[in-house]
N, C-alpha and C. Protein backbone atom coordinates (compact mmCIF):
# COMPACT_ATOMS: atom_id res chain seq x y z
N UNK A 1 21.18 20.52 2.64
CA UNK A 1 19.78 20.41 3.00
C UNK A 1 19.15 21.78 3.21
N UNK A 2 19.97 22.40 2.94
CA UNK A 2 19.51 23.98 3.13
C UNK A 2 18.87 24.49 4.29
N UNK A 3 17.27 25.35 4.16
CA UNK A 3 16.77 25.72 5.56
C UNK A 3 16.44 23.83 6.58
N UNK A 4 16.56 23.21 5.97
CA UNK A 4 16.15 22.00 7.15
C UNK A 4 17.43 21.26 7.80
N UNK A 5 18.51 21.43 6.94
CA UNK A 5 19.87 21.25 7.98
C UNK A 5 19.85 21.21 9.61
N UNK A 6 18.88 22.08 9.91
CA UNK A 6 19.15 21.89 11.51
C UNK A 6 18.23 20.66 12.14
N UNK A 7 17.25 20.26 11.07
CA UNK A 7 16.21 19.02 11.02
C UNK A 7 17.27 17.60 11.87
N UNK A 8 18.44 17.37 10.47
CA UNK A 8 18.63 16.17 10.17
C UNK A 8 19.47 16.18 11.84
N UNK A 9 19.64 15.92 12.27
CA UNK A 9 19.91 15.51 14.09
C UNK A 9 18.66 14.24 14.94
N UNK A 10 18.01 15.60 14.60
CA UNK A 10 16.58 15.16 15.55
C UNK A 10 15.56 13.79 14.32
N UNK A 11 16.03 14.13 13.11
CA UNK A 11 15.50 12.99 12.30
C UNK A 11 16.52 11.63 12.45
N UNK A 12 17.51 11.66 12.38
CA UNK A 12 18.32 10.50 13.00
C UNK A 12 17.93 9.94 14.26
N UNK A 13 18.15 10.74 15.05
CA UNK A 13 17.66 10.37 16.75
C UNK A 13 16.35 9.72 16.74
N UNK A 14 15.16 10.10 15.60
CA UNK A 14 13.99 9.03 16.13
C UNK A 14 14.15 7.76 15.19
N UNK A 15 15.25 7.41 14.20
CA UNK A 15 15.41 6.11 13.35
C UNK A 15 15.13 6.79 11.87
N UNK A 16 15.05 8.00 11.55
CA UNK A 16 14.74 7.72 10.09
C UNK A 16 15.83 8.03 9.08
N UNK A 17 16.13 7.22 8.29
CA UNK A 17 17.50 6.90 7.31
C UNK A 17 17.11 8.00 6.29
N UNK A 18 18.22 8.75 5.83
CA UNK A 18 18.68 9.44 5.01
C UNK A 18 19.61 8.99 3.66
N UNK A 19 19.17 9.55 2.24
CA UNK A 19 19.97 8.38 1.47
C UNK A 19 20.35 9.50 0.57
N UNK A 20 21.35 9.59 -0.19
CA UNK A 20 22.14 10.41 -0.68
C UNK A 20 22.64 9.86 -2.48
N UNK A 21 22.21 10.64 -3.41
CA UNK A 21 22.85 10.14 -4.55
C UNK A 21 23.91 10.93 -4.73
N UNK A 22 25.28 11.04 -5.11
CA UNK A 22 26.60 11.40 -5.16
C UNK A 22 26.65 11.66 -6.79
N UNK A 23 27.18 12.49 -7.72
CA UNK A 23 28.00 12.51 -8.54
C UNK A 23 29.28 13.28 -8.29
N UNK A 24 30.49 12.41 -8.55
CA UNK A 24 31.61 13.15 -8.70
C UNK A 24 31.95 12.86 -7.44
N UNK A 25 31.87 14.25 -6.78
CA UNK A 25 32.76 14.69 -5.08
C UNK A 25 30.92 15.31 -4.80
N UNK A 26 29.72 15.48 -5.27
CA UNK A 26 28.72 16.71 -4.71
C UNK A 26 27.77 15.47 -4.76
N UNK A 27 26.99 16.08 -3.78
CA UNK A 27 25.67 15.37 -3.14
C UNK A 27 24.50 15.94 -4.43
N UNK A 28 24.20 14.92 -5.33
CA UNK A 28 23.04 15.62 -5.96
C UNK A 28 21.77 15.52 -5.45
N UNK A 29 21.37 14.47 -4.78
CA UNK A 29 20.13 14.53 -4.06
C UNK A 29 19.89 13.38 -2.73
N UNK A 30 18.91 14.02 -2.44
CA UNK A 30 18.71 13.20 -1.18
C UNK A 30 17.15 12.75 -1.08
N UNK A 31 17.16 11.75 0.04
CA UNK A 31 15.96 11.63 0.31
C UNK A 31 15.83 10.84 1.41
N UNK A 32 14.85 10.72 2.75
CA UNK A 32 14.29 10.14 3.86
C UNK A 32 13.34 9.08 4.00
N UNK A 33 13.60 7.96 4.80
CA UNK A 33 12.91 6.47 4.71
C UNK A 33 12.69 6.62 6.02
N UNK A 34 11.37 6.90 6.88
CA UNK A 34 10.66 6.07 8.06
C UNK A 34 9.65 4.77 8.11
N UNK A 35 9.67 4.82 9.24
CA UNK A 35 8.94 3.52 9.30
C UNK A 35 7.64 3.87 10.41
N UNK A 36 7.83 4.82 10.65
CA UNK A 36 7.23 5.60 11.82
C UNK A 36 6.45 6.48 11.64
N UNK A 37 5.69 7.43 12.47
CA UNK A 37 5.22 8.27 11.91
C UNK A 37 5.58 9.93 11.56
N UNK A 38 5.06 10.39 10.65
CA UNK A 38 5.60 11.24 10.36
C UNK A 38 4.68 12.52 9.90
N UNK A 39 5.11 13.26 9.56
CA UNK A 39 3.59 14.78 9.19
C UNK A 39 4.02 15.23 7.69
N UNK A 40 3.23 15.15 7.20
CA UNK A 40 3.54 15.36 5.45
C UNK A 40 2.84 17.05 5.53
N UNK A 41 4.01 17.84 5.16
CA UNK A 41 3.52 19.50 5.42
C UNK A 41 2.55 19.58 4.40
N UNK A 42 2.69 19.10 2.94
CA UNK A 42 2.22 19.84 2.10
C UNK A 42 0.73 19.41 2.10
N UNK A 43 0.23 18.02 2.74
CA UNK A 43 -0.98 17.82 2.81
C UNK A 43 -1.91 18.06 4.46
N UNK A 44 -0.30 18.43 5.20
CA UNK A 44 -0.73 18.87 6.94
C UNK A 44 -1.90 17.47 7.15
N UNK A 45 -0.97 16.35 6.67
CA UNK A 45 -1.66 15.41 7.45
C UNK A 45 -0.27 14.40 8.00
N UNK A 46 -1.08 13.43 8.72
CA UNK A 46 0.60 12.51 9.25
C UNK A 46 0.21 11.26 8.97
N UNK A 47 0.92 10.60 7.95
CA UNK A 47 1.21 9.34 7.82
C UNK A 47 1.73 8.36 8.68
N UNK A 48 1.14 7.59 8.57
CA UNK A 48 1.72 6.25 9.84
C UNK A 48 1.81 4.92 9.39
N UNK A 49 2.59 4.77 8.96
CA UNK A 49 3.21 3.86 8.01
C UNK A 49 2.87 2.08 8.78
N UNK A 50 2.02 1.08 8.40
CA UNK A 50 1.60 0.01 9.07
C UNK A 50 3.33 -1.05 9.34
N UNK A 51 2.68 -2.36 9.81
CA UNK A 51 3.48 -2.73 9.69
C UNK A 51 4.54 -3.25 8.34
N UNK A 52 5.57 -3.23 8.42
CA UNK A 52 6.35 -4.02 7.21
C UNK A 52 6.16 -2.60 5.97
N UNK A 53 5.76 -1.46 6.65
CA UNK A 53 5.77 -0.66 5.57
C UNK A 53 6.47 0.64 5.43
N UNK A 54 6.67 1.22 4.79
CA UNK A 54 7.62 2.73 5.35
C UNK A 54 6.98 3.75 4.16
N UNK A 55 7.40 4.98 4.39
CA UNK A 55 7.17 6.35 4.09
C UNK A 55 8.24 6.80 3.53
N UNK A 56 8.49 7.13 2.08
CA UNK A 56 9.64 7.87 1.53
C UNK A 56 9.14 9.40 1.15
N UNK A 57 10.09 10.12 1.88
CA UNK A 57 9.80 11.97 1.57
C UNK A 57 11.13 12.60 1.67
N UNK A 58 10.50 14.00 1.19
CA UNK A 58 11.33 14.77 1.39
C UNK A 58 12.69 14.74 0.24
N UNK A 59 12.19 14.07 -0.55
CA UNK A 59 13.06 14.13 -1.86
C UNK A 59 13.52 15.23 -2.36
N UNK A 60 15.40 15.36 -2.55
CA UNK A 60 15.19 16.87 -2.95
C UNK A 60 16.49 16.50 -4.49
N UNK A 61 16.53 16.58 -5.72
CA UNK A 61 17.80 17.58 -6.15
C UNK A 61 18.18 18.44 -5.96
N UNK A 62 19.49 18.68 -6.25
CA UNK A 62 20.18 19.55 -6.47
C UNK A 62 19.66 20.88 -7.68
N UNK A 63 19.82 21.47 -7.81
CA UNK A 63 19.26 22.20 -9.09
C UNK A 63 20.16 22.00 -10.13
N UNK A 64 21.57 22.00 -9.99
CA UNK A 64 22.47 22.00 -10.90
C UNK A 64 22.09 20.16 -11.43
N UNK A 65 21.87 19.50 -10.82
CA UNK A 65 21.77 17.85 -11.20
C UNK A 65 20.42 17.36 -11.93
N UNK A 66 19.14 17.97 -11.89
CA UNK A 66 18.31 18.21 -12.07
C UNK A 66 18.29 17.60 -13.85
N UNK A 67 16.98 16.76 -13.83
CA UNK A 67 17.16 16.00 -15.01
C UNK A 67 18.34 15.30 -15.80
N UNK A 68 18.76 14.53 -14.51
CA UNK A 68 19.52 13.59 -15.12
C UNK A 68 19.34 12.48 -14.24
N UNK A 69 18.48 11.96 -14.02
CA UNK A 69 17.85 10.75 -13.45
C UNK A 69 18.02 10.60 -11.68
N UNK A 70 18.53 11.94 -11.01
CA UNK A 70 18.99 11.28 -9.82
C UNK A 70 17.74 11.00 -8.45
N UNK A 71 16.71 11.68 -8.89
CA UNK A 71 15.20 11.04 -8.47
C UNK A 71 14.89 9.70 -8.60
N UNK A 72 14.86 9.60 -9.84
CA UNK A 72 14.83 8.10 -9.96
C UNK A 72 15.66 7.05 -9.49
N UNK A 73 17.15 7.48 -9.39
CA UNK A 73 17.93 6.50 -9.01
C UNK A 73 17.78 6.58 -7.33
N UNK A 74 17.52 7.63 -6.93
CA UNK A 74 17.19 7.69 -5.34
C UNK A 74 16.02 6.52 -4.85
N UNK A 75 14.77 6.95 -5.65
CA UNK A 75 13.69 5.93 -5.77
C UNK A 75 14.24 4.52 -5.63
N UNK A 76 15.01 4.11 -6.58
CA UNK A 76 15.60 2.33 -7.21
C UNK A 76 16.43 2.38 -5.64
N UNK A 77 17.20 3.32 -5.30
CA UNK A 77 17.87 2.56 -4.60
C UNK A 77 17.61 2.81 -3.10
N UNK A 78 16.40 3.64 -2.60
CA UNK A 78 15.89 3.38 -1.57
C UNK A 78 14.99 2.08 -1.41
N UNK A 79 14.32 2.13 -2.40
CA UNK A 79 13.21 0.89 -2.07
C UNK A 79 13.84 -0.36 -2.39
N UNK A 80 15.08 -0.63 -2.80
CA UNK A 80 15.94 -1.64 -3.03
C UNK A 80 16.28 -2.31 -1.37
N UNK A 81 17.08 -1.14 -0.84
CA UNK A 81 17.11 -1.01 0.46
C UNK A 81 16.14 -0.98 1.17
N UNK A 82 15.20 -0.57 1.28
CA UNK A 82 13.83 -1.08 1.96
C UNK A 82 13.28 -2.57 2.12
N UNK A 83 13.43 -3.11 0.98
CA UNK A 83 12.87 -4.59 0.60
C UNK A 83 14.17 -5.14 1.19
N UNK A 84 15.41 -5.21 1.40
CA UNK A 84 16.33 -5.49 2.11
C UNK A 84 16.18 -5.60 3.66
N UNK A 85 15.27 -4.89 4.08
CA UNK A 85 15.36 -4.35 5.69
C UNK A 85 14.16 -5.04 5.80
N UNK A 86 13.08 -5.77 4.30
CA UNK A 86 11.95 -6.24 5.08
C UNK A 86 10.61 -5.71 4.57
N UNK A 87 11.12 -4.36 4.45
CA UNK A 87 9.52 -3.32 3.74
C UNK A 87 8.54 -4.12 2.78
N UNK A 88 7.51 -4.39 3.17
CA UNK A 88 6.83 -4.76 1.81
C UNK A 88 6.09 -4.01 0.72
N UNK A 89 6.01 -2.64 1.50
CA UNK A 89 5.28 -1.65 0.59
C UNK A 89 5.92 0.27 1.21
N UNK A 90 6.09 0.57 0.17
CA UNK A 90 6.53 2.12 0.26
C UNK A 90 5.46 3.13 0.04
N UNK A 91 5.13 3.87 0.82
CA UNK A 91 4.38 5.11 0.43
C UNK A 91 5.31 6.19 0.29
N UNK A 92 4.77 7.13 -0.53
CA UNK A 92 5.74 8.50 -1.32
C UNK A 92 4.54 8.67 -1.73
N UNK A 93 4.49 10.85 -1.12
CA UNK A 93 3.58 11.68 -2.09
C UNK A 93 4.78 12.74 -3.00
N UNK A 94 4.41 12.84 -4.20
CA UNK A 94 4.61 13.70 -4.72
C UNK A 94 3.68 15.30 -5.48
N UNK A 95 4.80 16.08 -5.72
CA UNK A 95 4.03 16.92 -5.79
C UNK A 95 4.53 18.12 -7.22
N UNK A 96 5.56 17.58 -7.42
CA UNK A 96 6.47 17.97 -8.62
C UNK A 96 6.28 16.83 -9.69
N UNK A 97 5.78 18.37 -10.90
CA UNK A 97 5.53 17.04 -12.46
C UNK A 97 6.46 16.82 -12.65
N UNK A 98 7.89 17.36 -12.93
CA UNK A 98 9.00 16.69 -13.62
C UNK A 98 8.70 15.60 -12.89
N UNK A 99 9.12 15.10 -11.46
CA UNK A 99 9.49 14.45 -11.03
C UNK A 99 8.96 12.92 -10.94
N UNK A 100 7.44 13.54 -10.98
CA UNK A 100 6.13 12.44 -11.19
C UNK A 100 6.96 10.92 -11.97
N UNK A 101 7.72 11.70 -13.30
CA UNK A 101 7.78 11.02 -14.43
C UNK A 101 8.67 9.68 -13.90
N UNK A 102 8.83 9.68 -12.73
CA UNK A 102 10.06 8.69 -11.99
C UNK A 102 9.21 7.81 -11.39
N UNK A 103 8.24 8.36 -10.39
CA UNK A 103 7.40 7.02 -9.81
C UNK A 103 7.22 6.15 -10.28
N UNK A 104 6.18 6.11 -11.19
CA UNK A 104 5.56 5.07 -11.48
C UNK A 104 6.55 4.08 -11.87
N UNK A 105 7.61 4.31 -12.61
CA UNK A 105 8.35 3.45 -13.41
C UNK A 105 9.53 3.08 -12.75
N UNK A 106 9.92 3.37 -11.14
CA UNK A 106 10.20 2.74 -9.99
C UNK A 106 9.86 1.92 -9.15
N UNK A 107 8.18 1.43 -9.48
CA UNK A 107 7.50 1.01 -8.98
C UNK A 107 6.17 1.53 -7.95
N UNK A 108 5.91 2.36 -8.21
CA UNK A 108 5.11 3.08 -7.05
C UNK A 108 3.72 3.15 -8.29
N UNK A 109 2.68 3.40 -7.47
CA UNK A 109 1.20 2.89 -8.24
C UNK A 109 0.45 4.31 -7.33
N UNK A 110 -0.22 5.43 -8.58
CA UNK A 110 -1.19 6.54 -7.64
C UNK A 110 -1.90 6.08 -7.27
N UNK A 111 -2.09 6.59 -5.93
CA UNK A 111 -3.33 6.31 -4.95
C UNK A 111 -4.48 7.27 -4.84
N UNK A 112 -4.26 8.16 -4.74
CA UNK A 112 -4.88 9.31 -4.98
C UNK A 112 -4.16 10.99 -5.69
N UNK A 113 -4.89 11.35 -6.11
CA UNK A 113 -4.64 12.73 -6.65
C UNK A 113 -5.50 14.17 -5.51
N UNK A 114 -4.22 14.99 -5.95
CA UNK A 114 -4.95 15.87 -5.11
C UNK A 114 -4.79 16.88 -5.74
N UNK A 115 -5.71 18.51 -5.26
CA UNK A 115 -5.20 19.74 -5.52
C UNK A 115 -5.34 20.22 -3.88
N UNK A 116 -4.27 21.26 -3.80
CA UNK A 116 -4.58 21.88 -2.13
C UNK A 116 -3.68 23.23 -2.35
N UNK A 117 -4.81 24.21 -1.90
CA UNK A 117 -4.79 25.61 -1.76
C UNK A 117 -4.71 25.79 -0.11
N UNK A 118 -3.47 27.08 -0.27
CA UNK A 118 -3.31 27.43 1.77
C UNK A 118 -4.00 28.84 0.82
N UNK A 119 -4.78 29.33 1.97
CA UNK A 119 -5.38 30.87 2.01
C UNK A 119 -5.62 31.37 2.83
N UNK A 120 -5.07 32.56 2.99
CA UNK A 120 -5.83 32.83 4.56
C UNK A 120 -5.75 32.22 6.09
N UNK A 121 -4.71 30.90 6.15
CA UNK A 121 -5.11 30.50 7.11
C UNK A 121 -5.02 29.22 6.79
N UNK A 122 -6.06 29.09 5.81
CA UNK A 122 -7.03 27.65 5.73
C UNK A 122 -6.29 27.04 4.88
N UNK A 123 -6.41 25.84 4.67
CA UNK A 123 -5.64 24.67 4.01
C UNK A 123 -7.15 23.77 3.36
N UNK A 124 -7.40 23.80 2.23
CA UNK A 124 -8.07 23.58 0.93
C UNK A 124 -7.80 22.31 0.37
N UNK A 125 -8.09 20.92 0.75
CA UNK A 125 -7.38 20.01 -0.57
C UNK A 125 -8.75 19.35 -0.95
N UNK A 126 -8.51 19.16 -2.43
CA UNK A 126 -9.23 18.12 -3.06
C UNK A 126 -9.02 16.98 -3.26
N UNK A 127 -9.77 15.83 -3.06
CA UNK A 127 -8.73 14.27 -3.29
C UNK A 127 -9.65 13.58 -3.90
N UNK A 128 -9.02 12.90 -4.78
CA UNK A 128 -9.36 12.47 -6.17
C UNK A 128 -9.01 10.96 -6.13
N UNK A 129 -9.55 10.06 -6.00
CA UNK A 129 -8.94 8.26 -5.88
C UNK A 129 -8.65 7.90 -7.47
N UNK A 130 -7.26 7.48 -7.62
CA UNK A 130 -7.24 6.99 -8.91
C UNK A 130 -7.59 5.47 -9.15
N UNK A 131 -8.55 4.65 -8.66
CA UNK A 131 -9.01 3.59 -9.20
C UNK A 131 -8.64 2.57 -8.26
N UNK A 132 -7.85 1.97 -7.82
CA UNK A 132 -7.32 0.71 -6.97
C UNK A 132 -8.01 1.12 -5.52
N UNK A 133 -9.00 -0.04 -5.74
CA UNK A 133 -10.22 0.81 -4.73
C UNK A 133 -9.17 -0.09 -2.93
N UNK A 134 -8.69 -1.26 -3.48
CA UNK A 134 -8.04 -2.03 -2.52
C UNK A 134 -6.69 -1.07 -1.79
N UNK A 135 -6.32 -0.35 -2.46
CA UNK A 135 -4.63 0.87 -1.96
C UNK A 135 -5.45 1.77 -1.41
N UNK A 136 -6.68 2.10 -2.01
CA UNK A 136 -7.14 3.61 -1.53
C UNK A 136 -7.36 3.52 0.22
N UNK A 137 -8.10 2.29 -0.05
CA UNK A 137 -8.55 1.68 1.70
C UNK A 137 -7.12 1.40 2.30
N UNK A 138 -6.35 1.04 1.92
CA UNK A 138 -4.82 0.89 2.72
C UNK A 138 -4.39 2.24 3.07
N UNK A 139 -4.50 3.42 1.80
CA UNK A 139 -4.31 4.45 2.01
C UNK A 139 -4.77 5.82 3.27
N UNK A 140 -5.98 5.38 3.48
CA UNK A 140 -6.93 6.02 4.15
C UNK A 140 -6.62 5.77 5.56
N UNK A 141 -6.40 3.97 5.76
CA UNK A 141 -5.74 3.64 7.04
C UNK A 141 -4.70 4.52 7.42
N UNK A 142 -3.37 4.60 6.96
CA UNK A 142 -2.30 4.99 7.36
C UNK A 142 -2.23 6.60 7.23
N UNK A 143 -2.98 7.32 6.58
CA UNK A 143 -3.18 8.83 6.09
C UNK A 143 -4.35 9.61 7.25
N UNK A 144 -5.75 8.69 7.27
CA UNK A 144 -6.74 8.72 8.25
C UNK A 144 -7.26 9.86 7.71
N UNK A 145 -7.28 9.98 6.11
CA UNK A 145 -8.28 10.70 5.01
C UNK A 145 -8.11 9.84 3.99
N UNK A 146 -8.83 9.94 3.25
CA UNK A 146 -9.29 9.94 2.06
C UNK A 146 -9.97 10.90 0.70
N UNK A 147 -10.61 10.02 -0.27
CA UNK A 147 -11.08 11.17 -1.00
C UNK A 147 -12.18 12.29 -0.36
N UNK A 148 -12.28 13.18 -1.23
CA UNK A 148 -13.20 13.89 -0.97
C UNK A 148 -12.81 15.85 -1.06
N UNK A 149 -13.52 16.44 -0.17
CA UNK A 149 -12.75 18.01 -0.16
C UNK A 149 -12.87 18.04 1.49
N UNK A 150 -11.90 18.29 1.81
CA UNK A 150 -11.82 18.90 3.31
C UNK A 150 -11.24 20.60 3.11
N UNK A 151 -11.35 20.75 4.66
CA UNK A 151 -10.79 22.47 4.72
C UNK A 151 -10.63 22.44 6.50
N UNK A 152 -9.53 23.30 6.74
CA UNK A 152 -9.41 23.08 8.49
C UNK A 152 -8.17 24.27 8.01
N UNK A 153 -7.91 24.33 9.52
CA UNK A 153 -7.07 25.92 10.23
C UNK A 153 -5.40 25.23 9.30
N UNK A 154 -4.75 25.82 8.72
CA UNK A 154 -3.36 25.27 8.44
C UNK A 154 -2.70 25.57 10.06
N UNK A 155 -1.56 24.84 10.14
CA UNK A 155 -1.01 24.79 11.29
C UNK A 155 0.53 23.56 10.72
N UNK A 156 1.49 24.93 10.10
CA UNK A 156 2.40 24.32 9.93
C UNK A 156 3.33 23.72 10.83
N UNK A 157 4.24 22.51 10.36
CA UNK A 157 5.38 22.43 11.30
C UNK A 157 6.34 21.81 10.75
N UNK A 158 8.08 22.05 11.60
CA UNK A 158 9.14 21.74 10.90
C UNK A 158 9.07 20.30 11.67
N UNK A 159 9.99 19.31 10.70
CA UNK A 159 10.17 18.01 11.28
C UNK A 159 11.47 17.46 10.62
């Protein structure tokens, strides 16, 4: 897990599951399922996942594993496990094109698009609704933004 290794403790301790794709004997990737709330750095906002619903992040490969499906199979077999435990709906932002190419066809539907610039300080995003005017409003609930352009002080943090 590299610099966030000292994370995964304190992410166990509040309930949130960690899921691991394996080839061989090596961990090629990982990825995190709450149900709770949580702070998404790259948009410095915090998701709060309703009921019956959860938050998948923090998706990582390996570099050496990298394009050979283990995103995707992380995807299939978290939300497999999710719908097991009950979940009726998963939120996941992404932010990597390779990776994009996995959502949708895991099941996940864009909600919105964004661009977001840090400068100076300031944290810059643009948000863009891709059409499902019914997710966007689900979206907005649990995010507590929506489309539009905002700008505010960045104020990172580890979690």
């Amino acid at each position: 897990m590299g610099p966030e290794r000292d994370l995964a403790a304190t992410r166990f301790a509040r309930g949130v599951r960690c899921f691991v794709v394996r080839i061989d004997d090596a961990i090629a990737g990982y990825g995190w399922l709450s149900v709770g709330p949580e702070w998404i750095g790259e948009t410095q906002l915090e998701i709060r996942p309703g009921r019956g619903e959860g938050y998948l992040w923090n998706c990582f490969t390996v570099p050496e594993f990298r394009r050979r499906g283990v995103f995707r199979s992380l995807l299939l077999g978290i939300s497999d496990h999710a719908r097991r435990l009950g979940l009726q709906r998963l939120w996941i932002g992404s932010v990597a094109v390779p990776a994009e190419k996995a959502v949708g066809p895991a099941g996940f539907k864009p909600v919105f698009r964004s661009t977001i610039l840090s400068v100076a300080g300031l944290h810059v995003a643009m948000v863009r609704g891709s059409g499902d005017r019914s997710l966007a409003a689900d979206a907005r609930v649990v995010l507590g933004a929506g489309a539009g352009v905002r700008a505010w002080r960045s104020h990172p943090r580890r979690h």
